[in-house]
PDB file of N, CA and C in Angstrom:
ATOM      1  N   UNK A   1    -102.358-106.821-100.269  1.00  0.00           N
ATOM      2  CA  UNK A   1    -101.485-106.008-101.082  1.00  0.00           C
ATOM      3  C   UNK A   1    -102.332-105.276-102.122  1.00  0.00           C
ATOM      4  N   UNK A   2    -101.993-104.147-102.206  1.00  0.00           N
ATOM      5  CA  UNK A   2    -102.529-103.252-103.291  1.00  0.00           C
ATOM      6  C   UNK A   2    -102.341-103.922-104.450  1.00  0.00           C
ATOM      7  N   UNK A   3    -103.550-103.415-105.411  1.00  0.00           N
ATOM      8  CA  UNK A   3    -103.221-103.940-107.072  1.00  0.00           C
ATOM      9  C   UNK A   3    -102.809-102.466-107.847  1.00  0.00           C
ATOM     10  N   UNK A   4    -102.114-102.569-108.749  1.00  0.00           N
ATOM     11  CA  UNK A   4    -101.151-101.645-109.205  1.00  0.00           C
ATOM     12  C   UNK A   4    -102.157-101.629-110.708  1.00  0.00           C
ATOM     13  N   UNK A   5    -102.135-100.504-111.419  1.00  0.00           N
ATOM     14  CA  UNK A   5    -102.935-100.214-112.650  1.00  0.00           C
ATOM     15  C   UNK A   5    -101.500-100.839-113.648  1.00  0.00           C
ATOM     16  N   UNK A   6    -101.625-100.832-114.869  1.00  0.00           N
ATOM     17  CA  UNK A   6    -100.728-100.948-115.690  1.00  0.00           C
ATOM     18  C   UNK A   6    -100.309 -99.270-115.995  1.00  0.00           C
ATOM     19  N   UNK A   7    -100.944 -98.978-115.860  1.00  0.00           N
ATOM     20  CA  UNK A   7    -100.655 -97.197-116.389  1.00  0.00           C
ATOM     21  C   UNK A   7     -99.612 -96.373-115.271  1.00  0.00           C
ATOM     22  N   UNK A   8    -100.436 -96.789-113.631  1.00  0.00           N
ATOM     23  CA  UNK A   8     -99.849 -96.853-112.803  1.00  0.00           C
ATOM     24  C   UNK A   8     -98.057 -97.627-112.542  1.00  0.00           C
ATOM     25  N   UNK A   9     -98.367 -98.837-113.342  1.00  0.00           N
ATOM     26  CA  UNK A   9     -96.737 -99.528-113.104  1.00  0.00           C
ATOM     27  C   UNK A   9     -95.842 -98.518-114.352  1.00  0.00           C
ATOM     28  N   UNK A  10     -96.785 -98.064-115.073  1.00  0.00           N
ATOM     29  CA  UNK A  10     -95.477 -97.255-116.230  1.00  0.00           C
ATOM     30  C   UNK A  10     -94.826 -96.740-116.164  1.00  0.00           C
ATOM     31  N   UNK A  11     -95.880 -95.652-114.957  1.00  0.00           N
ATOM     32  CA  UNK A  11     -95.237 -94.278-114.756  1.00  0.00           C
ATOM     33  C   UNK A  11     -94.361 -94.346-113.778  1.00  0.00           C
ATOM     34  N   UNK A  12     -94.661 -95.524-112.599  1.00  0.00           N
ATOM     35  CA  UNK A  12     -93.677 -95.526-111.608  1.00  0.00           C
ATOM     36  C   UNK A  12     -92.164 -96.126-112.259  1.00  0.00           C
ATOM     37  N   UNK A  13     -92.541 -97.210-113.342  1.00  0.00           N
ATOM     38  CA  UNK A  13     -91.057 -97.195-114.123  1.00  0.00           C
ATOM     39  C   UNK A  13     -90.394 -96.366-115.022  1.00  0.00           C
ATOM     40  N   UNK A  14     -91.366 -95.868-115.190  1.00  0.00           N
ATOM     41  CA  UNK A  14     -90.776 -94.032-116.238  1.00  0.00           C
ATOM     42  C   UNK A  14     -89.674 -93.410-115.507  1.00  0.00           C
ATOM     43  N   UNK A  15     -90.530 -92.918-114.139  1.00  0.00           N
ATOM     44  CA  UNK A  15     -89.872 -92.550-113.028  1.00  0.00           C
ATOM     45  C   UNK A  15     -88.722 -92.948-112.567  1.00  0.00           C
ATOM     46  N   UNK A  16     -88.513 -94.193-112.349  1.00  0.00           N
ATOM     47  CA  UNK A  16     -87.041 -94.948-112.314  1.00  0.00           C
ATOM     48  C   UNK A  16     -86.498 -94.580-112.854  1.00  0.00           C
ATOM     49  N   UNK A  17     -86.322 -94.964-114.195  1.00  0.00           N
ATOM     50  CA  UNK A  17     -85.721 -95.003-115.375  1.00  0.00           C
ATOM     51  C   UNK A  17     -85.299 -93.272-115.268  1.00  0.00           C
ATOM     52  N   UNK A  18     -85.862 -92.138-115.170  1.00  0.00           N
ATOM     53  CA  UNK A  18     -85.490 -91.089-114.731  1.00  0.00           C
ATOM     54  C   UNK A  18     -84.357 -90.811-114.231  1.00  0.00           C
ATOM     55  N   UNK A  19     -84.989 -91.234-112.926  1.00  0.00           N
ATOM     56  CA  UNK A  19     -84.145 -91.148-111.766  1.00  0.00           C
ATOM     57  C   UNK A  19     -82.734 -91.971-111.788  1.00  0.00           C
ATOM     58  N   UNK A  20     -82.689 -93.145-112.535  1.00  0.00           N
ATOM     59  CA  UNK A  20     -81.990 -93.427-112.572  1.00  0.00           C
ATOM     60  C   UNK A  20     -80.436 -92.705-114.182  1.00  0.00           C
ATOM     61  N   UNK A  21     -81.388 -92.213-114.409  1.00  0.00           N
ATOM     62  CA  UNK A  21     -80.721 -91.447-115.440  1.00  0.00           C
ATOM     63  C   UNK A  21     -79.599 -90.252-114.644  1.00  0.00           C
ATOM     64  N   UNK A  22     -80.578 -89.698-113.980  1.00  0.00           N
ATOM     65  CA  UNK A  22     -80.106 -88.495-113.273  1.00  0.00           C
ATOM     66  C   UNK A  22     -78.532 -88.657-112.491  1.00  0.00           C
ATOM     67  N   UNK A  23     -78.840 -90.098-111.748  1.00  0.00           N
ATOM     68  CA  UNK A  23     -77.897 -90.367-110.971  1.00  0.00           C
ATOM     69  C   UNK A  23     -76.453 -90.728-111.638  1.00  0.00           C
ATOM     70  N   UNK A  24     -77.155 -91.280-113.345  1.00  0.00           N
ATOM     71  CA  UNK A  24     -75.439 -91.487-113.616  1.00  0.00           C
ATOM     72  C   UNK A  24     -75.184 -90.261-114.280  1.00  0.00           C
ATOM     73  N   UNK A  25     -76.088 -89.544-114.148  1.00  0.00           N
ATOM     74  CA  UNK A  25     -75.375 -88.081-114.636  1.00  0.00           C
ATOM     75  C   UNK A  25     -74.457 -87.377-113.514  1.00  0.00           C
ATOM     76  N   UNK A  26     -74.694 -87.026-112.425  1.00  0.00           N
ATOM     77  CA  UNK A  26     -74.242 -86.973-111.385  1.00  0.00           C
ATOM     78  C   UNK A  26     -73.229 -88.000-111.093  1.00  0.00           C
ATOM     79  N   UNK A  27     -73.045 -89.056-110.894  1.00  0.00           N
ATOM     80  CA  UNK A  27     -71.797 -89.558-110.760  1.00  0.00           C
ATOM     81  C   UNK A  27     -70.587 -89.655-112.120  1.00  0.00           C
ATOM     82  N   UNK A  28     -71.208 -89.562-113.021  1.00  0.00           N
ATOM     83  CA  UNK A  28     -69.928 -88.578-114.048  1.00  0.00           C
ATOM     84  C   UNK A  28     -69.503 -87.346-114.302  1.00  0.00           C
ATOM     85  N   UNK A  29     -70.252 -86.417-113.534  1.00  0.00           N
ATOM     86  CA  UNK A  29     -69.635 -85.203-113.501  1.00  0.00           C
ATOM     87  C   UNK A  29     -68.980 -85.293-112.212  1.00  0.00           C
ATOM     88  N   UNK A  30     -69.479 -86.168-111.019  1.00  0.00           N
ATOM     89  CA  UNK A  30     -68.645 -86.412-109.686  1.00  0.00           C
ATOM     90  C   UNK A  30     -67.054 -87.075-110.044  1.00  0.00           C
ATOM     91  N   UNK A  31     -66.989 -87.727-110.993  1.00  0.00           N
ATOM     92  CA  UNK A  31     -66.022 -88.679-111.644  1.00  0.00           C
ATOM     93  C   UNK A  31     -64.960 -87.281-111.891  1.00  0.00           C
ATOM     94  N   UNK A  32     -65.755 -86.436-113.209  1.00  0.00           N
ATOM     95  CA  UNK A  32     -64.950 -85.733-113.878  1.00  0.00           C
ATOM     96  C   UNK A  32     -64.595 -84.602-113.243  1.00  0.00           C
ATOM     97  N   UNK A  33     -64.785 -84.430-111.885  1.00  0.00           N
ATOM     98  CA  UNK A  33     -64.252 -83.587-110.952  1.00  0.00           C
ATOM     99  C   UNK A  33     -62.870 -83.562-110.197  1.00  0.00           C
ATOM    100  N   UNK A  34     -63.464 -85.072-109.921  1.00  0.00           N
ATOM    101  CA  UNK A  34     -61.967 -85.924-109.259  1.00  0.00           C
ATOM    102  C   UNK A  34     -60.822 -85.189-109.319  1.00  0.00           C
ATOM    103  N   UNK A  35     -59.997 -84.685-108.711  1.00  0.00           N
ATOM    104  CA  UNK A  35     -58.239 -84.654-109.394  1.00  0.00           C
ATOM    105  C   UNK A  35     -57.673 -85.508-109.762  1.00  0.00           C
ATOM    106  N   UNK A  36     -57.297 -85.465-111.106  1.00  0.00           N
ATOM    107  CA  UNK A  36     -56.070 -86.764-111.271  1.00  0.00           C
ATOM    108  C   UNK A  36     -55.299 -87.230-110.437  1.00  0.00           C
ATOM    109  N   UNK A  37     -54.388 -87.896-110.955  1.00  0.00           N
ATOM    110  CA  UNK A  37     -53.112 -88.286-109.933  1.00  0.00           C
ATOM    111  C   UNK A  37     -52.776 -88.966-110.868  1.00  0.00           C
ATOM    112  N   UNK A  38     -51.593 -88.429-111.438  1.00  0.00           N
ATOM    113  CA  UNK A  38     -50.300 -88.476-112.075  1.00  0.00           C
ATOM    114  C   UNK A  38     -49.807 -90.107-111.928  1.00  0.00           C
ATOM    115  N   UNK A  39     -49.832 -90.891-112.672  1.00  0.00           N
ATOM    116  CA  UNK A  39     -48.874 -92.221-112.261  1.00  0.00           C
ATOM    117  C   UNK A  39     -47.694 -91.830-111.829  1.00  0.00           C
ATOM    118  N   UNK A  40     -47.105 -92.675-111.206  1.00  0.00           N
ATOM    119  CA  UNK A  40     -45.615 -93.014-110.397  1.00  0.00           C
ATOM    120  C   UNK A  40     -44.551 -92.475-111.348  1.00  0.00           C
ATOM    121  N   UNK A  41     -44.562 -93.034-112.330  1.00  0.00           N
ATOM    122  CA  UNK A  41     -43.810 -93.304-113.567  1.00  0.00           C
ATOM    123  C   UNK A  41     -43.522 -91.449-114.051  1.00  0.00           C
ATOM    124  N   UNK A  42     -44.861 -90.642-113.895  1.00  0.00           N
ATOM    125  CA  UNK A  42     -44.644 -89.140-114.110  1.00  0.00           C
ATOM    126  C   UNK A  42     -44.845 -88.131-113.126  1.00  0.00           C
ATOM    127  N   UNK A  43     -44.536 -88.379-111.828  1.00  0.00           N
ATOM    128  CA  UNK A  43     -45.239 -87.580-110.592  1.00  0.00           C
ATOM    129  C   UNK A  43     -43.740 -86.393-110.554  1.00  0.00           C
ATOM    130  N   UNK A  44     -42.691 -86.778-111.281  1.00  0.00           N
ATOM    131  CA  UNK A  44     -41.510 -85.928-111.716  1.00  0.00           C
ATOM    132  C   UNK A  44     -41.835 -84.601-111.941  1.00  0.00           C
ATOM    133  N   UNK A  45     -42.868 -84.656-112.923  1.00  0.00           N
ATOM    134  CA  UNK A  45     -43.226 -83.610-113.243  1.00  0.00           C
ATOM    135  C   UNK A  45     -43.594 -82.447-112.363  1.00  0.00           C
ATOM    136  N   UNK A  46     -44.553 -83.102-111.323  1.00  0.00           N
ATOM    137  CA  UNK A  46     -45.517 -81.813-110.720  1.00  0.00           C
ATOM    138  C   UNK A  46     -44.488 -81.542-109.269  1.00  0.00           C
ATOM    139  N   UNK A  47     -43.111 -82.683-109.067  1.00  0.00           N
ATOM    140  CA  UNK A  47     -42.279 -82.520-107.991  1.00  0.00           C
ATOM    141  C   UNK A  47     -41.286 -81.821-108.545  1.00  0.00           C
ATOM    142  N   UNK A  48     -41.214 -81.227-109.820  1.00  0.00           N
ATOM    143  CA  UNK A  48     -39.975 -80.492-110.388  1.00  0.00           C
ATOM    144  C   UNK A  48     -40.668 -79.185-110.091  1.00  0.00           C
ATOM    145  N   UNK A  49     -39.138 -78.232-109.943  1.00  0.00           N
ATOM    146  CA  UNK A  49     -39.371 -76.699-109.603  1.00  0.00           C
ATOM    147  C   UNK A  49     -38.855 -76.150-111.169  1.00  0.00           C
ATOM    148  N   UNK A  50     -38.423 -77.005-112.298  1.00  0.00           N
ATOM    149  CA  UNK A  50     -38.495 -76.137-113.331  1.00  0.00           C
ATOM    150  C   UNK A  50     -39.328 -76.632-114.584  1.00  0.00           C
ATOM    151  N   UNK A  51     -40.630 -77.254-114.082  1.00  0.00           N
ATOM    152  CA  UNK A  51     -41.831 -77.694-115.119  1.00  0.00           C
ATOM    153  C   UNK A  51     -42.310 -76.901-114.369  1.00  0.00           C
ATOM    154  N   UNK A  52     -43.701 -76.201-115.092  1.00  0.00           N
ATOM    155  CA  UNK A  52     -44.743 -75.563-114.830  1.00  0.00           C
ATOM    156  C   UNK A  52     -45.861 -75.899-115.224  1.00  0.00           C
ATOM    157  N   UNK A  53     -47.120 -76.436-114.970  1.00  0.00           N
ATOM    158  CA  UNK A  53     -48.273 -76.783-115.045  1.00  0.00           C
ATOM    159  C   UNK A  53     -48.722 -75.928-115.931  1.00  0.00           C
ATOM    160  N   UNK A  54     -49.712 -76.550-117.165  1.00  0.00           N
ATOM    161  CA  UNK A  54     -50.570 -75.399-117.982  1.00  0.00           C
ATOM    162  C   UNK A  54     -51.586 -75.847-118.063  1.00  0.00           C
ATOM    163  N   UNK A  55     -52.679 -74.968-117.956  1.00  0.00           N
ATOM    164  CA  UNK A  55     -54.109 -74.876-117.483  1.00  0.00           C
ATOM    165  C   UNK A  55     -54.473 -74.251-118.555  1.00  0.00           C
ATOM    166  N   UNK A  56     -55.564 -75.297-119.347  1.00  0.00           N
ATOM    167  CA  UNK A  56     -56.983 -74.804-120.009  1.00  0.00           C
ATOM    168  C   UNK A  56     -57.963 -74.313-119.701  1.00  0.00           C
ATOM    169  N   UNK A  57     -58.597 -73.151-119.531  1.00  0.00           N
ATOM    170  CA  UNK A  57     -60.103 -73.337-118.917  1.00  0.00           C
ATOM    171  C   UNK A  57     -61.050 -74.006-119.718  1.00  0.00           C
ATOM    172  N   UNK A  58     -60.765 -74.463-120.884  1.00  0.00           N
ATOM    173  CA  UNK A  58     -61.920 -75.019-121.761  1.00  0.00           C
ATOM    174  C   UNK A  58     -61.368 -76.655-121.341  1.00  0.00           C
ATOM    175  N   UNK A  59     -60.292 -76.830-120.676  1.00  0.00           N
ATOM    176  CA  UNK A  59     -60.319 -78.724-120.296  1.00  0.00           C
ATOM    177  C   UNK A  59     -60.882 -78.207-119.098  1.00  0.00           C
ATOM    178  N   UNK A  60     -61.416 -77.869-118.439  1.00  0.00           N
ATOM    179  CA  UNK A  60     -61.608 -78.097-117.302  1.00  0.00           C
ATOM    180  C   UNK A  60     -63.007 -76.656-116.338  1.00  0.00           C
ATOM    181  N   UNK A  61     -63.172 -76.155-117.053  1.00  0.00           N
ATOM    182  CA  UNK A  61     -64.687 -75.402-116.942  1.00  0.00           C
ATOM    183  C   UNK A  61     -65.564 -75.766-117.940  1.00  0.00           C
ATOM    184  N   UNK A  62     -66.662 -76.691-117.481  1.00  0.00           N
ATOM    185  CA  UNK A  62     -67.646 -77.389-118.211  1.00  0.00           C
ATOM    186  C   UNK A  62     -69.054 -76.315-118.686  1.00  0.00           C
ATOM    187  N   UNK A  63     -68.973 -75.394-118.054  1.00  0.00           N
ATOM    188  CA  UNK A  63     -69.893 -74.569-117.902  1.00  0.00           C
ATOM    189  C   UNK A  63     -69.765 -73.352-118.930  1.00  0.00           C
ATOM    190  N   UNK A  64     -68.451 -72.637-118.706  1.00  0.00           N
ATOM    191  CA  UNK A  64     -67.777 -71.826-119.250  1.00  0.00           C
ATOM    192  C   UNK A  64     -67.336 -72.084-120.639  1.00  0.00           C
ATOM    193  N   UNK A  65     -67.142 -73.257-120.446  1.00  0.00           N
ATOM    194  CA  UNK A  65     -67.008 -73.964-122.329  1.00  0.00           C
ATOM    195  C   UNK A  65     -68.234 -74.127-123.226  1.00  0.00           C
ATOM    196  N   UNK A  66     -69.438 -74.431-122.706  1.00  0.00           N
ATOM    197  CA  UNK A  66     -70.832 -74.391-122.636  1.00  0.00           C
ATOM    198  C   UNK A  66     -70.876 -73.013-123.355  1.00  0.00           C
ATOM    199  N   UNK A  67     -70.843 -71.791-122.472  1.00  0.00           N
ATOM    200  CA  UNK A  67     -70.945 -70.572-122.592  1.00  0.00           C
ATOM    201  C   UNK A  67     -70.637 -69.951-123.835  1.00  0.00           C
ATOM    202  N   UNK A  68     -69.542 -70.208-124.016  1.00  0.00           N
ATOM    203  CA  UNK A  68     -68.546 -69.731-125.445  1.00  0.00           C
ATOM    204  C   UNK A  68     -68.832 -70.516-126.545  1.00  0.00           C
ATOM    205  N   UNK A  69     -70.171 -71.904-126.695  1.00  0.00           N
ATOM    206  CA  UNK A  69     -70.353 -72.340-127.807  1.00  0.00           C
ATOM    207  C   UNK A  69     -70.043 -73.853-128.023  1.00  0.00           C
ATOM    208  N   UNK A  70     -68.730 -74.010-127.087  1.00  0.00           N
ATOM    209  CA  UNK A  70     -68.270 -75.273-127.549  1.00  0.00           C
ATOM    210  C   UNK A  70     -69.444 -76.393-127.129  1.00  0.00           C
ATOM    211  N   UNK A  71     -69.509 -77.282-128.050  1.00  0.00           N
ATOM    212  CA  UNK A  71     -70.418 -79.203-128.009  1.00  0.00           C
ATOM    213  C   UNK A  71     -69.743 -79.627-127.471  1.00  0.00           C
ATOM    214  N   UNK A  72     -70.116 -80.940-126.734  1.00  0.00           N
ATOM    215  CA  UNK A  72     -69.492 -82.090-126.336  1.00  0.00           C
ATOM    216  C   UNK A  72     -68.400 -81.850-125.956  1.00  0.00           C
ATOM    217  N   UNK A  73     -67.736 -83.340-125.866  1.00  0.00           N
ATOM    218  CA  UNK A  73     -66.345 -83.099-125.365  1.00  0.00           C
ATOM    219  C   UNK A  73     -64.842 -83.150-125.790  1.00  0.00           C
ATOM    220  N   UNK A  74     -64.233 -83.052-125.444  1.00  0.00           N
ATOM    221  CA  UNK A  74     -62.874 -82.846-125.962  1.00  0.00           C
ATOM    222  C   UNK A  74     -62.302 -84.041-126.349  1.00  0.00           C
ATOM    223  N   UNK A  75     -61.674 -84.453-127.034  1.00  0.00           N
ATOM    224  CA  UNK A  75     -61.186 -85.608-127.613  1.00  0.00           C
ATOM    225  C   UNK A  75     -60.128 -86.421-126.165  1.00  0.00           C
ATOM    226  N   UNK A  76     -59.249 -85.673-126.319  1.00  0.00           N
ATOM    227  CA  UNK A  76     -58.504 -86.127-125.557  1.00  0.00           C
ATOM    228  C   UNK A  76     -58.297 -85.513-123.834  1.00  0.00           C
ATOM    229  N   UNK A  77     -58.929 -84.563-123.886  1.00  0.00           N
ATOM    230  CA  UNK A  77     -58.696 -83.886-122.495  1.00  0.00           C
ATOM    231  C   UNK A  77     -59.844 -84.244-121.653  1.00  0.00           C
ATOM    232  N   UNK A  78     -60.930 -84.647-121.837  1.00  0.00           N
ATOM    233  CA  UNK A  78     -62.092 -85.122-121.457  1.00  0.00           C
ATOM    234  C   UNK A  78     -61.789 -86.238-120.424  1.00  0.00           C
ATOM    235  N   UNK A  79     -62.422 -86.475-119.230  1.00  0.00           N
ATOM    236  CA  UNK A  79     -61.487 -87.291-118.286  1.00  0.00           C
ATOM    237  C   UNK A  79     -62.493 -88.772-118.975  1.00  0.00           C
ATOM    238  N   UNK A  80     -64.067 -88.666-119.899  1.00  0.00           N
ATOM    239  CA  UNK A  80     -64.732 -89.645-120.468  1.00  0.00           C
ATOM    240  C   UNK A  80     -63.712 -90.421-121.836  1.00  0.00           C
ATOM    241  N   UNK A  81     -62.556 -89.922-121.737  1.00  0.00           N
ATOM    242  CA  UNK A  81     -61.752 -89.735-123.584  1.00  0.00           C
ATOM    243  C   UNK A  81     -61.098 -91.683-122.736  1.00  0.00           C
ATOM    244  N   UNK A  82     -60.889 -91.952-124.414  1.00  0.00           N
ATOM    245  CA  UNK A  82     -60.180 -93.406-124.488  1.00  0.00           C
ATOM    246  C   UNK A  82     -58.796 -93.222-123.705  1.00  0.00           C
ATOM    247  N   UNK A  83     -58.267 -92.191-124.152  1.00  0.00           N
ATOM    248  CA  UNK A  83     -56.988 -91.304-124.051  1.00  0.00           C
ATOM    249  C   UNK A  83     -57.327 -90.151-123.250  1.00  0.00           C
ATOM    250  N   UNK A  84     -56.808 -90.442-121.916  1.00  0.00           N
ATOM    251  CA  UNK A  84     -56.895 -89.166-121.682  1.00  0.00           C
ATOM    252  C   UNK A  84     -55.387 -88.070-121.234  1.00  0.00           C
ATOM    253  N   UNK A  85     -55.534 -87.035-121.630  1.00  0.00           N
ATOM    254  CA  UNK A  85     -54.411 -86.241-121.019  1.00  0.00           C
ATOM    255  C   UNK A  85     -55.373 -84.627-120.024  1.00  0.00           C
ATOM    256  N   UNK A  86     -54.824 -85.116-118.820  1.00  0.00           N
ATOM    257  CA  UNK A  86     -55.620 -84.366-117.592  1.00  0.00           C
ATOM    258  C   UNK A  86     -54.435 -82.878-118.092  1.00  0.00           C
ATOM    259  N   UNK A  87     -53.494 -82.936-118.371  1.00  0.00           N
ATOM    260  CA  UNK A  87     -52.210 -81.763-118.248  1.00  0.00           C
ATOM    261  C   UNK A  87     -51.172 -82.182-119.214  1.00  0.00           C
ATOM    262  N   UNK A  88     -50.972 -80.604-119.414  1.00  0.00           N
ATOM    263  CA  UNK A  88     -49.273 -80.955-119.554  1.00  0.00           C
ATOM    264  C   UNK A  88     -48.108 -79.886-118.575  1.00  0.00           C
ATOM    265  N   UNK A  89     -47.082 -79.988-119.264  1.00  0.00           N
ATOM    266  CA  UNK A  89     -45.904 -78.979-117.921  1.00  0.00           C
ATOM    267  C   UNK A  89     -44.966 -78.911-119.234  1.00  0.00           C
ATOM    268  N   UNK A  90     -44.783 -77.655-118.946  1.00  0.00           N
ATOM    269  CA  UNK A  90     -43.905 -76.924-119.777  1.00  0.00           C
ATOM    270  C   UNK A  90     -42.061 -76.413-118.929  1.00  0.00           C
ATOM    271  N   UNK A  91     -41.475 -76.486-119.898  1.00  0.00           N
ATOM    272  CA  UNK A  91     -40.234 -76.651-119.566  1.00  0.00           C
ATOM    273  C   UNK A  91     -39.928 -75.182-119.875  1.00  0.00           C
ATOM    274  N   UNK A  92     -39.800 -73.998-119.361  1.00  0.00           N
ATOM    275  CA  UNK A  92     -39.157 -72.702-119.989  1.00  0.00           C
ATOM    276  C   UNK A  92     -37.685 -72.873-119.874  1.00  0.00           C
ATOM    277  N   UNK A  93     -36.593 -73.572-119.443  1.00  0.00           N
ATOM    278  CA  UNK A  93     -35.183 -74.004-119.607  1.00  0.00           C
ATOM    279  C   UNK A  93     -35.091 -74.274-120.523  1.00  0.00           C
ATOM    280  N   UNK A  94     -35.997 -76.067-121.145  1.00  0.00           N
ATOM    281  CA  UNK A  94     -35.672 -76.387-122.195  1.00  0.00           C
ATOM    282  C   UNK A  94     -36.708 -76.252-123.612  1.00  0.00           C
ATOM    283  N   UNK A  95     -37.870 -75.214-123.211  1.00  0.00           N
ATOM    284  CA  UNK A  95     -38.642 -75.256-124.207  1.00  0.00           C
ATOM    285  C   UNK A  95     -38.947 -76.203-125.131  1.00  0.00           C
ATOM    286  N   UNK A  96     -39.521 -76.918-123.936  1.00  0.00           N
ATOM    287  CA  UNK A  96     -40.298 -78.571-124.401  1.00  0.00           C
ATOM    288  C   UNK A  96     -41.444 -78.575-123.223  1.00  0.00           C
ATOM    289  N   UNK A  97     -42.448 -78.889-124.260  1.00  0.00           N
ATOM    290  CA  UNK A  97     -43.912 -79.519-123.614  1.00  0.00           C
ATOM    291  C   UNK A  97     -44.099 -81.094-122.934  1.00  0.00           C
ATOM    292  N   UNK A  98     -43.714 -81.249-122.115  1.00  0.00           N
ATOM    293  CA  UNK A  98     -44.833 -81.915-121.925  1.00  0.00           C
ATOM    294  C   UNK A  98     -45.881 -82.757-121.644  1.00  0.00           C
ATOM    295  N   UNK A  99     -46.122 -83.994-122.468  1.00  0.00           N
ATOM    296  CA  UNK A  99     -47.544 -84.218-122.267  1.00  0.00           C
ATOM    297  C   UNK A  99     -47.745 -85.644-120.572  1.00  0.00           C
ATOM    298  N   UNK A 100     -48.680 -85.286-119.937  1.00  0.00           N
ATOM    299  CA  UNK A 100     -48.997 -86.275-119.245  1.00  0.00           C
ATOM    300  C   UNK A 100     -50.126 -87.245-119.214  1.00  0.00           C
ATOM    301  N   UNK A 101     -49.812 -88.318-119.981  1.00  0.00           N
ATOM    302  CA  UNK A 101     -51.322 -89.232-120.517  1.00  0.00           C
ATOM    303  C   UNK A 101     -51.908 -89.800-119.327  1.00  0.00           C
ATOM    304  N   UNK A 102     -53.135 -90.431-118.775  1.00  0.00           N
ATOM    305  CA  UNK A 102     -52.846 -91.340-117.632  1.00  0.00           C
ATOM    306  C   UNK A 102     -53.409 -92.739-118.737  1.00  0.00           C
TER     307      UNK A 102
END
């Protein structure tokens, strides 16, 4: 078996440690891609014909939010948030919001 330098074992654990960085970067933006899915309890919402879905591009273009300035992430719309709310649906009948937490 080969003998390994100490300088040699650093860099190959530097490297790990890298690589392994990379990967949970990539599987949280794979995460935060996901589509939700609505619990049971609110799937009412997106099966009603008089709620309407409302769309942020700043919840949901990471890039584009980037672009325009904004840091980090959103408190609550962030799929990383304690709390998260993926949407809400707006009622134009009864002019009421709303919110869907998961």
């Amino acid at each position: 078996m080969a003998q390994v330098s100490k300088p040699q074992a650093l860099v190959a654990a530097g490297a790990g440690a890298v690589l392994l960085g990379i990967l949970a970067v990539r599987i949280k933006r794979a995460r935060a891609r996901k589509a939700y899915e609505l619990p049971a309890w609110l799937r009412w919402l997106e099966e009603s014909s008089s709620h309407l879905r409302m769309r942020m591009r700043e919840w949901e273009d990471g890039p584009w939010r980037r672009s325009r300035g904004w840091h980090g992430s959103d408190l609550i719309h962030s799929p990383d948030s304690a709390v998260y709310i993926p949407c809400y649906f707006y009622s134009p009948e009864e002019k009421i919001l709303q919110v869907s937490p998961l």
